[in-house]
Protein backbone atom coordinates (compact mmCIF):
# COMPACT_ATOMS: atom_id res chain seq x y z
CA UNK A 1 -19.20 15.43 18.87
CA UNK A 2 -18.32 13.67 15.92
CA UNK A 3 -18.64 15.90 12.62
CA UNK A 4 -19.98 14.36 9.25
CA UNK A 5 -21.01 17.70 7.51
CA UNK A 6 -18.50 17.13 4.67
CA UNK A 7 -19.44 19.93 2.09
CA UNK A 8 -16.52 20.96 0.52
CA UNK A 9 -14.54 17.76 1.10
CA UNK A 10 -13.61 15.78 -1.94
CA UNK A 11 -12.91 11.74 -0.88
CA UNK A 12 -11.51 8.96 -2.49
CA UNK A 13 -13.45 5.33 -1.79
CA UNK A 14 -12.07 2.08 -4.14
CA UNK A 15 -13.95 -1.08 -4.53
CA UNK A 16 -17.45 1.69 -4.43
CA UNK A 17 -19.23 -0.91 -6.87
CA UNK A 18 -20.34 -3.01 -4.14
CA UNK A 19 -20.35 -4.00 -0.17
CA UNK A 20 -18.54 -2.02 2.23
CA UNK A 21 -17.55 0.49 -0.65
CA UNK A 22 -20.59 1.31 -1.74
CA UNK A 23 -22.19 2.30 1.04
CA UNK A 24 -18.88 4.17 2.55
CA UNK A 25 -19.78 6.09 -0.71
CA UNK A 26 -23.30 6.60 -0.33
CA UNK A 27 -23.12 7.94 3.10
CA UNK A 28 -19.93 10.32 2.28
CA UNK A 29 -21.88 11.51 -0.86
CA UNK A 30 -24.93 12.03 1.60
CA UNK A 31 -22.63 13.84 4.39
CA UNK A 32 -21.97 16.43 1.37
CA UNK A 33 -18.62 14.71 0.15
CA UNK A 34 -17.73 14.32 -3.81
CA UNK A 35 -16.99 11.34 -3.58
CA UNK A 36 -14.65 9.66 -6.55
CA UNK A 37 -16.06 6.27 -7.01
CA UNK A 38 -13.15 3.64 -7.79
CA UNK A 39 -14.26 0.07 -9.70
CA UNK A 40 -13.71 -2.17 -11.81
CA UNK A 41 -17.58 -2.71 -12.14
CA UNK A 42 -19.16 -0.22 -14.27
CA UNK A 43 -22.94 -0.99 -13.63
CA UNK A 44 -22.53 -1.25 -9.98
CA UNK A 45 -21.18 2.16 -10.24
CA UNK A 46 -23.75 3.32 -12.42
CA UNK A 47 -26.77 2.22 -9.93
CA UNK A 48 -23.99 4.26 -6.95
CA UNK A 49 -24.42 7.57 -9.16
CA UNK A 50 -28.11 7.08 -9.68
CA UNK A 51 -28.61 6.55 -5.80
CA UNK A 52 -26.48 9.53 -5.10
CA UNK A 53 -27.91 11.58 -7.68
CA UNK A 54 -31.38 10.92 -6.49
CA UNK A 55 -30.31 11.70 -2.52
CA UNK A 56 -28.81 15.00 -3.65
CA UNK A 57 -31.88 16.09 -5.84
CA UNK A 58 -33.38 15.73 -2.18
CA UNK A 59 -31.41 17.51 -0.05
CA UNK A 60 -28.96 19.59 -2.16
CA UNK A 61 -25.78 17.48 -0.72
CA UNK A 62 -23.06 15.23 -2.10
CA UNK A 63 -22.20 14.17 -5.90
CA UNK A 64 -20.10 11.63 -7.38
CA UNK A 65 -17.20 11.16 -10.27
CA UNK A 66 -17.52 7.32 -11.53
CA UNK A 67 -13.75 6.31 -12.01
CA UNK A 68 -13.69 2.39 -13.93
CA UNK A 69 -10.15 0.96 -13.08
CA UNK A 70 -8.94 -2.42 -12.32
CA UNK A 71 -6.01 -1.59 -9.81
CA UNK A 72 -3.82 -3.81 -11.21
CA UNK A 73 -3.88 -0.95 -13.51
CA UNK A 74 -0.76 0.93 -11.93
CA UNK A 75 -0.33 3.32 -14.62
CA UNK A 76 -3.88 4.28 -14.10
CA UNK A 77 -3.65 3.99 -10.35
CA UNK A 78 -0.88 7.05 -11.36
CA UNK A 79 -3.43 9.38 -13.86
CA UNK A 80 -6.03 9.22 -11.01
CA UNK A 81 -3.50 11.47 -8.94
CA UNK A 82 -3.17 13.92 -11.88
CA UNK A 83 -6.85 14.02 -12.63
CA UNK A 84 -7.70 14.64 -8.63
CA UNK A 85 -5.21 17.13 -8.71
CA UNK A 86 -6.28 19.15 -12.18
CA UNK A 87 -10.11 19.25 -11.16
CA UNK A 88 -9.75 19.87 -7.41
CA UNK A 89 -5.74 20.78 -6.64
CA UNK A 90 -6.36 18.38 -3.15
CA UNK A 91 -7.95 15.15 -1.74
CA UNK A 92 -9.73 15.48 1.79
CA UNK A 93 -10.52 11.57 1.94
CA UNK A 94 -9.28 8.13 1.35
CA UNK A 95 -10.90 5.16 1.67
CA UNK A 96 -8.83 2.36 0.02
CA UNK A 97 -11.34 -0.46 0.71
CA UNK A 98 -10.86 -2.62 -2.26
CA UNK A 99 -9.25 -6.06 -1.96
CA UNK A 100 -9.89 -9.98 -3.25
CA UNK A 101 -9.44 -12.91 -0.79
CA UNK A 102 -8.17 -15.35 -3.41
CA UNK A 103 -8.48 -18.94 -1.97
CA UNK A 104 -8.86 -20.54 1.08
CA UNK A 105 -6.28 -23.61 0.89
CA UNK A 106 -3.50 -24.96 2.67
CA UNK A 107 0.03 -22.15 1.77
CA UNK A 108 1.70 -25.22 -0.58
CA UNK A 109 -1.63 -25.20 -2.46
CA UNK A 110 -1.75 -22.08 -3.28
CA UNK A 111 -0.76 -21.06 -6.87
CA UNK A 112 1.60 -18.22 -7.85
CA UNK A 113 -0.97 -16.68 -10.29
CA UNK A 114 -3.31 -16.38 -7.09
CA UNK A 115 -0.83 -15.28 -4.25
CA UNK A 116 0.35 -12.41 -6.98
CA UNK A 117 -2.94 -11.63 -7.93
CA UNK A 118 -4.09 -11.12 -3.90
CA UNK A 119 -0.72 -9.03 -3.63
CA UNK A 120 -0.74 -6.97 -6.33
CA UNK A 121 -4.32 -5.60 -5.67
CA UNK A 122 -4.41 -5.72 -2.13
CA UNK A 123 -0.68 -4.36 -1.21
CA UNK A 124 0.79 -3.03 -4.73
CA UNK A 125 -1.62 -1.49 -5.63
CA UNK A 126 -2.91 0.08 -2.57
CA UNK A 127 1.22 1.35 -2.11
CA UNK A 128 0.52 3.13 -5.54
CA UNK A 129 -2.80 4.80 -4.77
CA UNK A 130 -0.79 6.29 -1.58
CA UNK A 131 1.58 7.46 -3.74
CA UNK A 132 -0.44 8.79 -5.67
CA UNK A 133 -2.58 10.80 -3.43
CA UNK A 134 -0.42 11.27 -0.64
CA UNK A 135 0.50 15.08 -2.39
CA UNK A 136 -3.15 15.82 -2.56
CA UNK A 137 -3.26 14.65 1.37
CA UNK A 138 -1.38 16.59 2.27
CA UNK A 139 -2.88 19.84 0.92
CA UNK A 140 -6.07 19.39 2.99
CA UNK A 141 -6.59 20.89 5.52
CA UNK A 142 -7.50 17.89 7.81
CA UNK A 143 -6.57 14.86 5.24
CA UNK A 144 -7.75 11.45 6.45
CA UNK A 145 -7.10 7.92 5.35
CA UNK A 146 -9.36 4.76 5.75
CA UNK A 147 -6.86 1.55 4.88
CA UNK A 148 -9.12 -1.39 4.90
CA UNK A 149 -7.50 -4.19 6.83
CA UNK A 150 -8.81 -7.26 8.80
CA UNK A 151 -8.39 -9.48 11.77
CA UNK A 152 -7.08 -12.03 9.97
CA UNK A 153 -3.80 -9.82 9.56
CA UNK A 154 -3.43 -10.39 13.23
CA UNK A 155 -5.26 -13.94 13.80
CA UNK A 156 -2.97 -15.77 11.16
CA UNK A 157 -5.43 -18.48 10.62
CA UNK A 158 -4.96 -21.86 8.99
CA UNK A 159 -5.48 -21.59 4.91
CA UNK A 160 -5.74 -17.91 4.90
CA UNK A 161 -2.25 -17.14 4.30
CA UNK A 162 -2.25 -14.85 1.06
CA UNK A 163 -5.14 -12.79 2.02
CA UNK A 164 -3.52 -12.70 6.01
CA UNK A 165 0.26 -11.28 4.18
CA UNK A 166 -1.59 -9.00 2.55
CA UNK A 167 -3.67 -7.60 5.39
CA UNK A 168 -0.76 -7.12 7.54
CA UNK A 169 1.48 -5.87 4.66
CA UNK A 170 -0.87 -2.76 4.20
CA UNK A 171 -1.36 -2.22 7.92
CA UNK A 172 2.52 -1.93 8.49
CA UNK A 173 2.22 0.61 5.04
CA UNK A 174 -0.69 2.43 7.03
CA UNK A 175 1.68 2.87 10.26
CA UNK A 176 4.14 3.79 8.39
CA UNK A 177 2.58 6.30 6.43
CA UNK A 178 0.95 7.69 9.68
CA UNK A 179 4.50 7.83 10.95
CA UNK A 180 5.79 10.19 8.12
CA UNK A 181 2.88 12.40 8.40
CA UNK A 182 2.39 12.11 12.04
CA UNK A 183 3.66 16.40 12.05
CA UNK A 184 0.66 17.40 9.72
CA UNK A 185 -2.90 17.63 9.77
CA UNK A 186 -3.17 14.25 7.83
CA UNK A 187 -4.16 11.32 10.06
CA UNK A 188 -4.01 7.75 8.68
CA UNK A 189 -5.35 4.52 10.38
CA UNK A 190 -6.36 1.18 9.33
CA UNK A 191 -9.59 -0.23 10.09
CA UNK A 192 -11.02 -4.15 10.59
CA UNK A 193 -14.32 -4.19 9.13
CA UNK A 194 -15.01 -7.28 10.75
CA UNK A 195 -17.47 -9.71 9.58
CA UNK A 196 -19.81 -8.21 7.40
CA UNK A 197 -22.79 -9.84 4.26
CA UNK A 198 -20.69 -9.49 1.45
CA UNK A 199 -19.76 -11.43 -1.46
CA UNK A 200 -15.95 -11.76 -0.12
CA UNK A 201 -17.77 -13.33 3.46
CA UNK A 202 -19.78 -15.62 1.90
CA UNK A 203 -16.82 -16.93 -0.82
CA UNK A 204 -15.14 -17.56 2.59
CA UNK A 205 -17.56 -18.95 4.78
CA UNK A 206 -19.82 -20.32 2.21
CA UNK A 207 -21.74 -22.58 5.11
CA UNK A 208 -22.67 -19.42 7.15
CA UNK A 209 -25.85 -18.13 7.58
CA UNK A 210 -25.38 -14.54 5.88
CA UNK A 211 -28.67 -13.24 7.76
CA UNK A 212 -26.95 -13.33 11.43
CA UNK A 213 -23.91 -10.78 9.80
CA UNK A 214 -24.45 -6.85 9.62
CA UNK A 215 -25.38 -5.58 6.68
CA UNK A 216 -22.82 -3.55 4.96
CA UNK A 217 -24.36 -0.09 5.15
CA UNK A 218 -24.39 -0.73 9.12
CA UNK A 219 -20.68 -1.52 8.98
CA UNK A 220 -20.26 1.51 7.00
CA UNK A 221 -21.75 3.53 9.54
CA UNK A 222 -19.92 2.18 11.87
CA UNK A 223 -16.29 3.04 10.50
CA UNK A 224 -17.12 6.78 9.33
CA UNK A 225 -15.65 8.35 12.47
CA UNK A 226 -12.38 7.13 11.14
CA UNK A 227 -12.47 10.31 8.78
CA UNK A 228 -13.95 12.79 11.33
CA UNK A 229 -12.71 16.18 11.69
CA UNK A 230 -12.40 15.11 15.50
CA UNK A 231 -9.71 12.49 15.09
CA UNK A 232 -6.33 13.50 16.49
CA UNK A 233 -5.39 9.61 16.34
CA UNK A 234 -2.81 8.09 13.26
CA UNK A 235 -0.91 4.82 12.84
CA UNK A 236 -4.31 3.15 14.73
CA UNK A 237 -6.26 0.36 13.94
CA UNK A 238 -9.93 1.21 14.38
CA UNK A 239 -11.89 -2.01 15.08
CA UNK A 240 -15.45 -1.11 13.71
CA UNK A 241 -17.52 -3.57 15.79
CA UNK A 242 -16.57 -1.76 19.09
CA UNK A 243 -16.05 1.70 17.19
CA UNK A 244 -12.69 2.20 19.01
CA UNK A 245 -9.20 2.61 18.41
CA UNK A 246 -6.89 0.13 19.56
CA UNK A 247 -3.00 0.95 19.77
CA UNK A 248 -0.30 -1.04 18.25
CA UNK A 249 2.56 -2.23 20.58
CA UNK A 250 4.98 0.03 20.18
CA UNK A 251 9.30 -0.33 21.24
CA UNK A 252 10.34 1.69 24.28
């Protein structure tokens, strides 16, 4: 049986302002979680605090600590760390979730300023926020990491080059992170999302029709037992729209 009674557990989500995030937020806050709320967007954190607020005037569970940071930010990406550690001496939780798609063009077409850009906040700074937190990790009891990845890491597709590098440039930090911790109660795994109504899916597939996609508190739900007390399993990807695990190939 899958455990969700976090009370006590202190988690980390990025990109909480919207989407995916937000409602990985919501529903860690509402599982009993402090949950540290990383965006750039202030008002979309604001209305996450209000909702969380109002859910734990109701049942006595969860809270939140709004944190406003661009990740590009690598200096702040650092003070996080310190702060985590001077309030609560641990982190039980990471969800790094945030990432930008950039454009969808053809790889000579894309421009420097963009392919950085999709780099340094998908991979670089993702790297730091490991870094970061991996101390606090690994002073929990039963640490567990969420690193949001996607199929198109593994797919490769036509025009999707930056945002497919980047995917598959924090899966292989995932698995090797996993690998270095693999001893300890800390389990890390990345997870595919898959298609889900957000603002990222619909600057990519602008044509589709956003009403046949799951909505993003549904994916949310969906990729919680990631962060389970039950999960023995690190270095994984967990593919959210089948709720399993699937195993990398791995050298003899």
């Amino acid at each position: 049986m899958t455990t969700f009674d976090l009370t006590g557990r202190v988690a980390v989500v990025t990109g909480a302002s919207r989407g995916i995030g937000y409602h990985l937020a919501k529903q860690l806050a509402a599982a009993g979680a402090h949950v540290i709320a990383v965006a750039r967007t202030q008002g979309g954190l604001e209305e996450l605090d209000d909702e969380i607020r109002a859910e734990a005037e109701r049942t006595g569970k969860g809270a939140a600590t709004l944190v406003p940071l661009d990740l590009t930010d690598m200096a702040g990406i650092d003070r996080l760390g310190g702060a985590i550690n001077e309030r609560w001496g641990k982190l039980d939780i990471l969800i790094a979730n945030a990432a930008i798609l950039g454009v969808i063009a053809p790889i000579g077409h894309v421009e420097a300023k963009v392919f950085e850009r999709v780099m340094a906040v998908n991979v670089t700074a993702t790297w730091r926020l490991i870094r970061s937190v991996d101390p606090l990790l690994r002073k929990s009891d039963a640490g567990r990491a969420a690193i949001m990845s996607s199929s198109s890491a593994h797919s490769c597709r036509a025009f999707w080059s930056a945002y497919a590098a980047s995917k598959a440039s924090v899966e292989a930090l995932a698995r090797s992170w996993a690998a270095e911790t693999q001893n300890m109660p800390l389990r890390v795994n990345s997870v595919d999302p898959g298609a889900t109504r957000t603002a990222m899916r619909a600057q990519a597939a602008p044509g589709e029709d956003p009403m046949t996609l799951p909505h993003p508190s549904e994916v949310a739900s969906r990729i919680l037992p990631v962060i389970a007390l039950e999960v023995t399993e690190t270095g994984l990807l967990w593919e959210s729209s089948q709720m399993r695990f699937l195993s990398y190939n791995r050298p003899d």
